[in-house]
Structure formats: structure tokens, C-alpha cells
C-alpha atoms as a PDB file:
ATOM      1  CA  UNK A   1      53.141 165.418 100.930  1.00  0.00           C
ATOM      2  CA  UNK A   2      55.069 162.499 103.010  1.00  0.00           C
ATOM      3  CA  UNK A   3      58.025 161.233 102.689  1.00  0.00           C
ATOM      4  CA  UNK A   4      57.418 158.637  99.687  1.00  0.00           C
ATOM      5  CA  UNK A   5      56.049 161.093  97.688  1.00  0.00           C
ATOM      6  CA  UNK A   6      58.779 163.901  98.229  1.00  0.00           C
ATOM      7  CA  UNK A   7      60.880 161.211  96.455  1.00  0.00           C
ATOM      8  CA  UNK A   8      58.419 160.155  93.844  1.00  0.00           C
ATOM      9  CA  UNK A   9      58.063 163.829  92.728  1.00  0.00           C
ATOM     10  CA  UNK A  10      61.623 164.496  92.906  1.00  0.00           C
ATOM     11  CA  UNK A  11      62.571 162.129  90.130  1.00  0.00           C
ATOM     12  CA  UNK A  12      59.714 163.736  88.325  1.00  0.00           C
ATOM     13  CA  UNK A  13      61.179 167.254  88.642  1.00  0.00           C
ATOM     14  CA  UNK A  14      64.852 165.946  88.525  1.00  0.00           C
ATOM     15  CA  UNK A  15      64.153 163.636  84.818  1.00  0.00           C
ATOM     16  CA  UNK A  16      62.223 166.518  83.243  1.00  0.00           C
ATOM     17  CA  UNK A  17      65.190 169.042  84.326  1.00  0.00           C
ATOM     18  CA  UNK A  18      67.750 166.982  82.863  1.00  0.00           C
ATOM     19  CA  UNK A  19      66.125 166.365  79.760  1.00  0.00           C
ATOM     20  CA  UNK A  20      65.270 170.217  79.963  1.00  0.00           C
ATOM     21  CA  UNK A  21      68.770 171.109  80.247  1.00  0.00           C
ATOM     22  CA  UNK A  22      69.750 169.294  77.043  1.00  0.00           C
ATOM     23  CA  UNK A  23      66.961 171.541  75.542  1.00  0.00           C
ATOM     24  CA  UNK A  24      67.627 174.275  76.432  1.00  0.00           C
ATOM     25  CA  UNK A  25      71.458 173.454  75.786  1.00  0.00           C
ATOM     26  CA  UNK A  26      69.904 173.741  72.147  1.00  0.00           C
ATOM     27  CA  UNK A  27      72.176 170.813  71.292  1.00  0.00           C
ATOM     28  CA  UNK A  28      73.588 168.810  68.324  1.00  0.00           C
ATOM     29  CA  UNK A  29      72.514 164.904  68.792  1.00  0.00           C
ATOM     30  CA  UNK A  30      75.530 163.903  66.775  1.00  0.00           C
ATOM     31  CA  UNK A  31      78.223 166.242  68.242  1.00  0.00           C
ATOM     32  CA  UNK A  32      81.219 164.621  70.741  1.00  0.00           C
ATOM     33  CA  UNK A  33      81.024 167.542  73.457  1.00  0.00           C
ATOM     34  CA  UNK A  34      77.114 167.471  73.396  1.00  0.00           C
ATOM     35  CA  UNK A  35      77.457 163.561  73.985  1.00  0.00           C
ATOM     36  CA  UNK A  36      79.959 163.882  76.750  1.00  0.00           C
ATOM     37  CA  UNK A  37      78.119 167.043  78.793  1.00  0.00           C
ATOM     38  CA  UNK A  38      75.132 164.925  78.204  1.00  0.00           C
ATOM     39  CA  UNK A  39      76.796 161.949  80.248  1.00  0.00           C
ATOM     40  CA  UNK A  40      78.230 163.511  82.714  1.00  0.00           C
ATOM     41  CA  UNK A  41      75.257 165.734  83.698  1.00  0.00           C
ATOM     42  CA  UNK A  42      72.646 162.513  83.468  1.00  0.00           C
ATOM     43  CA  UNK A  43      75.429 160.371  85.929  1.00  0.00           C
ATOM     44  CA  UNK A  44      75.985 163.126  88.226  1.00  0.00           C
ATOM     45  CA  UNK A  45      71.788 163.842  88.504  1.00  0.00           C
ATOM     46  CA  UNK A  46      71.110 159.859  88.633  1.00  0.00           C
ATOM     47  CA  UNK A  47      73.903 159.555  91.594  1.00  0.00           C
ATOM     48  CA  UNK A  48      72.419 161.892  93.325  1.00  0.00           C
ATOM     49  CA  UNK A  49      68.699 160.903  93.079  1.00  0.00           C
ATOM     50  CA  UNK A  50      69.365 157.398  93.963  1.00  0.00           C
ATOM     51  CA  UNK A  51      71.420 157.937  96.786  1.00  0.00           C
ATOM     52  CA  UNK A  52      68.430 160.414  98.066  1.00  0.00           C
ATOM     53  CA  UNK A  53      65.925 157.438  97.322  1.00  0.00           C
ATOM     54  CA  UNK A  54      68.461 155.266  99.075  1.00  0.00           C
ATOM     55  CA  UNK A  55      68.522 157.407 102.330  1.00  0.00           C
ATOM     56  CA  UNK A  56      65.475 158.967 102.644  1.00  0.00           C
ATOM     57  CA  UNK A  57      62.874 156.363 100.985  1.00  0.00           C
ATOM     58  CA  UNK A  58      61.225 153.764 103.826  1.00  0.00           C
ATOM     59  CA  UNK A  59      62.603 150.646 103.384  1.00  0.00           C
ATOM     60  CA  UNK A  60      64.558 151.596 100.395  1.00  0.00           C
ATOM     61  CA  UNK A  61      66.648 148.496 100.648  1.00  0.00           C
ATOM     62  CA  UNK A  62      63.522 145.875 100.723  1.00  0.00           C
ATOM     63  CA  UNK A  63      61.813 147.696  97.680  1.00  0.00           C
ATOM     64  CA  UNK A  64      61.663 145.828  94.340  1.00  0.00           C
ATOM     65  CA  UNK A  65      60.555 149.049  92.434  1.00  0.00           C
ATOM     66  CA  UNK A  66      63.821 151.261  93.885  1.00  0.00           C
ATOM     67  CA  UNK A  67      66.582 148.105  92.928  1.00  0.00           C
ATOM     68  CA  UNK A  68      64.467 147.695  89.468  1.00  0.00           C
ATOM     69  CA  UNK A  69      64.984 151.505  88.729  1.00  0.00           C
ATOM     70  CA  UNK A  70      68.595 151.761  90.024  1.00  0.00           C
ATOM     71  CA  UNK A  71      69.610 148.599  87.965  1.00  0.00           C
ATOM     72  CA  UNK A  72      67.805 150.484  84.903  1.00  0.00           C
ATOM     73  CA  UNK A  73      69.647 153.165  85.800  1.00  0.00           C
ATOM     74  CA  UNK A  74      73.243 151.465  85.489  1.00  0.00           C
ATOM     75  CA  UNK A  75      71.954 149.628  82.702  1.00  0.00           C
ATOM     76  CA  UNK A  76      70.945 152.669  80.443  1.00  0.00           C
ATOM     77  CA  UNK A  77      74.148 155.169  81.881  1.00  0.00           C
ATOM     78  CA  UNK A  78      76.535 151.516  80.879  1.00  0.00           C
ATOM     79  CA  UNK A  79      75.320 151.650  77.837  1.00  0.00           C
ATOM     80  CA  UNK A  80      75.244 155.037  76.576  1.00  0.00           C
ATOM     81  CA  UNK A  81      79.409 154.833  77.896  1.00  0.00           C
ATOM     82  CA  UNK A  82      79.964 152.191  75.697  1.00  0.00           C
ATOM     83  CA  UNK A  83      78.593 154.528  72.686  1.00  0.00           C
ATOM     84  CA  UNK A  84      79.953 157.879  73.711  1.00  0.00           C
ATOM     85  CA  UNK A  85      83.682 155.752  74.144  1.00  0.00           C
ATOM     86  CA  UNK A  86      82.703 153.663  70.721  1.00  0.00           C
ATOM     87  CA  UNK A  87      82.441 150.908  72.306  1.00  0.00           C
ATOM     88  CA  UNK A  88      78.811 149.828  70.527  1.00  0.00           C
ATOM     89  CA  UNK A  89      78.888 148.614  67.061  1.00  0.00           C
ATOM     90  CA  UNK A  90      77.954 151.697  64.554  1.00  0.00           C
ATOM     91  CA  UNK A  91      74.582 149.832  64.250  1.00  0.00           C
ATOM     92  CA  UNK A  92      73.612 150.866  67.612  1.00  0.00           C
ATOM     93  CA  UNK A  93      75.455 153.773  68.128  1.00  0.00           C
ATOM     94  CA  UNK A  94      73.604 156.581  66.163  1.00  0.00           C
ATOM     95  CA  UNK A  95      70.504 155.798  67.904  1.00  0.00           C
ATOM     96  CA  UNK A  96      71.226 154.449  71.413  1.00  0.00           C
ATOM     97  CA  UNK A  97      71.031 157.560  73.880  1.00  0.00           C
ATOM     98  CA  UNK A  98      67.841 157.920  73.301  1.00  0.00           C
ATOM     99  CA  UNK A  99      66.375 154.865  72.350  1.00  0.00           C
ATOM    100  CA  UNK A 100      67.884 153.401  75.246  1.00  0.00           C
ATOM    101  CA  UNK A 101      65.916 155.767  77.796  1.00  0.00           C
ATOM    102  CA  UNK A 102      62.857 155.139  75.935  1.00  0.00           C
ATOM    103  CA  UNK A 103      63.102 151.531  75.911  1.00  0.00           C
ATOM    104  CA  UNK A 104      64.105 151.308  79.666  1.00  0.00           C
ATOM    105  CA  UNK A 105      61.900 153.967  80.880  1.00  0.00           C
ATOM    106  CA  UNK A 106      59.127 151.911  79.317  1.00  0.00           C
ATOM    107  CA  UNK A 107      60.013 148.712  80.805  1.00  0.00           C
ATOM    108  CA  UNK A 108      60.564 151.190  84.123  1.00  0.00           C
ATOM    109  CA  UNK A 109      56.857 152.120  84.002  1.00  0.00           C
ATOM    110  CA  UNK A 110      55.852 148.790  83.047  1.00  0.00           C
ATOM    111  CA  UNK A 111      56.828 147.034  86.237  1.00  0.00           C
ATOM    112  CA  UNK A 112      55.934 149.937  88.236  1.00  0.00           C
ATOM    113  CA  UNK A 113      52.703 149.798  87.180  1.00  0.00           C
ATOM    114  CA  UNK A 114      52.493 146.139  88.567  1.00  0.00           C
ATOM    115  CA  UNK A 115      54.180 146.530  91.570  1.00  0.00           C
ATOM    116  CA  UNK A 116      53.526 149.902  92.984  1.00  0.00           C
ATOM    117  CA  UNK A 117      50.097 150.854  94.799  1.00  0.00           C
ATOM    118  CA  UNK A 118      46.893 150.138  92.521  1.00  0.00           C
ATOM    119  CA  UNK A 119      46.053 154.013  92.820  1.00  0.00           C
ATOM    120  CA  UNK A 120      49.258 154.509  91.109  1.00  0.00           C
ATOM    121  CA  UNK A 121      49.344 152.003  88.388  1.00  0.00           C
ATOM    122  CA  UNK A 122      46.848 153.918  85.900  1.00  0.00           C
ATOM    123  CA  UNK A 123      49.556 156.547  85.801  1.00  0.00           C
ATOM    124  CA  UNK A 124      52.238 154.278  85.324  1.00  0.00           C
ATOM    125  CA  UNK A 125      50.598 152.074  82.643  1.00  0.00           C
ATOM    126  CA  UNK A 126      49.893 155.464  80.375  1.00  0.00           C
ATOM    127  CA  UNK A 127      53.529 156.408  81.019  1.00  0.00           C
ATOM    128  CA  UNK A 128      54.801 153.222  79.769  1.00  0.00           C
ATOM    129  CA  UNK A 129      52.679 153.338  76.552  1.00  0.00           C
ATOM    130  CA  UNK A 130      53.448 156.377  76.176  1.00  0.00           C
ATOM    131  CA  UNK A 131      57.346 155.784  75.982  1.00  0.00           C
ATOM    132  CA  UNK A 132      56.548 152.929  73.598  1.00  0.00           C
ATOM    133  CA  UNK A 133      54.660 155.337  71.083  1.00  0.00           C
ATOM    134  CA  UNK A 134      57.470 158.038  71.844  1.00  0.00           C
ATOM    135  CA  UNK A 135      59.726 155.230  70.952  1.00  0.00           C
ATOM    136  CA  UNK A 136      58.101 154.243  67.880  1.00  0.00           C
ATOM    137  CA  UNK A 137      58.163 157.220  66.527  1.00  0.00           C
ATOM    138  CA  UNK A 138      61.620 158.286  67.305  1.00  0.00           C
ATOM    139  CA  UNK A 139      62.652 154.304  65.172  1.00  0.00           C
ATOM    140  CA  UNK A 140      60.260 155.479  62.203  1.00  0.00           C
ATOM    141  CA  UNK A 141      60.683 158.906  62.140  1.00  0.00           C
ATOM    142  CA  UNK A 142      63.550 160.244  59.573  1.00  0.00           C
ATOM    143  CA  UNK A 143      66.603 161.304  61.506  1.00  0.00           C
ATOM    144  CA  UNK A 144      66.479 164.870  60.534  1.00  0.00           C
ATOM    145  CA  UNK A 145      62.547 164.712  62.041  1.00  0.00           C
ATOM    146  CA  UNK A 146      62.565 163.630  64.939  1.00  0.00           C
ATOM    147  CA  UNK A 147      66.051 164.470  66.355  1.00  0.00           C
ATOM    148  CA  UNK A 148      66.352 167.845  67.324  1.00  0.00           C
ATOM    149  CA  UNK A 149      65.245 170.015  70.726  1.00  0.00           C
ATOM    150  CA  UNK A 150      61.513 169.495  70.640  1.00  0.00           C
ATOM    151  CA  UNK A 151      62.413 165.872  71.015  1.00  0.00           C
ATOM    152  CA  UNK A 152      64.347 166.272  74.225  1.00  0.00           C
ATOM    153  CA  UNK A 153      61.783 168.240  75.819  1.00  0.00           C
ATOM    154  CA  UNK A 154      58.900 165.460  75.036  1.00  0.00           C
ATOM    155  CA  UNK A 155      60.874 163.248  76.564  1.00  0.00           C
ATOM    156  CA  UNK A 156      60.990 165.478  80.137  1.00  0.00           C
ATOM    157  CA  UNK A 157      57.198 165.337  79.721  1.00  0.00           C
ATOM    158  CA  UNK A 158      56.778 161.706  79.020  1.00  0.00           C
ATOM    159  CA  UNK A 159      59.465 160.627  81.594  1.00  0.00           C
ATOM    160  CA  UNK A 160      59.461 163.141  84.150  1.00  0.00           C
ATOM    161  CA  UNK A 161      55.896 163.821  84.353  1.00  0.00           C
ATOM    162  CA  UNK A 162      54.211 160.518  85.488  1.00  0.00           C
ATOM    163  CA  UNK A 163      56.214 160.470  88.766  1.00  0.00           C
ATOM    164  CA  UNK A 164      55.367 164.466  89.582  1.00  0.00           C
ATOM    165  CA  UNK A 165      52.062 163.644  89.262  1.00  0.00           C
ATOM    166  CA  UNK A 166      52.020 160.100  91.070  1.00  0.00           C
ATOM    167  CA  UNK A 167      53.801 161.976  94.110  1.00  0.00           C
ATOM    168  CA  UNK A 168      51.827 165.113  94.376  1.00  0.00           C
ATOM    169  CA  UNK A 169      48.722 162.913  93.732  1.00  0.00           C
ATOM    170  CA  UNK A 170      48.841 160.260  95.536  1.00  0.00           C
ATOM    171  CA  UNK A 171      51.318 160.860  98.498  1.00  0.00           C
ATOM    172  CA  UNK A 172      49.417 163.920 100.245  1.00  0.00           C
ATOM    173  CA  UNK A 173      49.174 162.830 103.602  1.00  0.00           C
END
């Protein structure tokens, strides 16, 4: 596997193990300690993979793809501060950790799929729908349905898993 995919997979292993460690952290959605352990663990594991991408990706600093996901990045970890610190009105707040991954993750994929490589943009196309049906269902759902562990660890899957595949796939040169 080169170089680019190396850092491809890694987010795919590094997403699905943080949304694995909430699992198996057999949290409570609505509890104050599970919210802060949450944040600092997702910070600390997004620091770290986009200073990697930063250092060891080619060209890191021309690529549209790497600033879109970094700016997604601050976007989504911004705004699940302002919730865990009450910042958000209560509107927002019960449902915005998650729906805010979902809803950026989608958009994520979606401009992935149009600017990455065309032998990469079938994978990223299905992982953006498939964060907009995830999504959907987690807005429809009743609260007491769809929140809970099983819910963390589709999310790994949905999010984590299009990139491990697009790097082992695709990058093995």
C-alpha cells in the first residue's frame, strides 16, 4: 500500500475506533461525563490524524479534499463544544453530536466523491448516502430507539469503513 493510501486507511481504522470506543464505553447519550470523555477523545484522535495527513500526505497543503475534511473537522468538534458548554439553544442540543457527524460526514463523502480519483468515487457516493439514510433514521427514529450502543457502532461502519476500503483498495501499489 503507498503512501496515500496508508493515510486513507488510517482515518478508516482511526473513525471506526473512536466511534468503537464510545461503544464499547457502553455509554449514556445524555450523561455530562459521557459528553465530555466523548470530546476530548474525538479532539485528541482528530489532532492527531490531521497532523499525520498534514505531514505525511503528498502535497497535503495543495489538496482540496484534506482542507475540506480538516475544516469539517473544526466545524463538527466547534460545534459539539458549543453543546457540551450549553452554548447551542436546547433545540439543537439533544441531538447535535451525532447529527452533526452524520450531516458533515455526508457532505464529507459527497465532495469526495467528486473530487477524489474516479476509481474511488463509487465508494464515496454509497458512503455519503449511506450517512444520509443513517441520518434519517437517527431524526425519525424515537429517542429511546435509536440512541443507544448499537447506534455508535453503525456509525464506525458507515464512517470509518469507506476510507479502509478506498485505501486498501485502491492504493496498493
Amino acid at each position: 500500500m503507498n503512501q496515500v493510501g496508508k493515510i486513507i486507511a488510517a482515518w478508516g481504522i482511526v473513525i471506526a475506533l473512536a466511534w468503537g470506543y464510545l461503544h464499547a464505553d457502553k455509554i449514556n447519550f445524555f450523561d455530562t461525563g459521557f459528553q465530555t470523555s466523548a470530546m476530548i477523545w474525538w479532539t485528541v484522535l482528530m489532532v492527531l490524524l490531521v497532523a499525520a495527513t498534514y505531514k505525511w500526505f503528498p502535497n497535503a497543503m495543495q489538496n482540496k479534499v484534506v482542507h475540506a475534511w480538516t475544516l469539517i473537522l473544526a466545524v463538527g468538534l466547534a460545534i459539539n463544544y458549543l453543546n457540551l458548554f450549553e452554548l447551542l439553544p436546547s433545540s439543537l442540543a439533544l441531538y447535535s453530536y451525532y447529527h452533526t457527524w452524520l450531516f458533515l460526514s455526508a457532505i464529507g463523502f459527497a465532495y469526495t466523491a467528486v473530487k477524489w480519483t474516479p476509481k474511488s468515487s463509487s465508494i464515496y457516493w454509497a458512503a455519503a448516502g449511506l450517512n444520509v439514510l443513517l441520518l434519517a433514521y437517527a431524526l425519525l427514529a424515537p429517542k429511546d430507539v435509536f440512541f443507544n450502543a448499537n447506534s455508535l457502532l453503525l456509525a464506525g461502519i458507515v464512517q470509518g469503513l469507506p476510507t479502509l476500503v478506498d485505501g486498501i483498495l485502491n492504493y496498493n501499489t
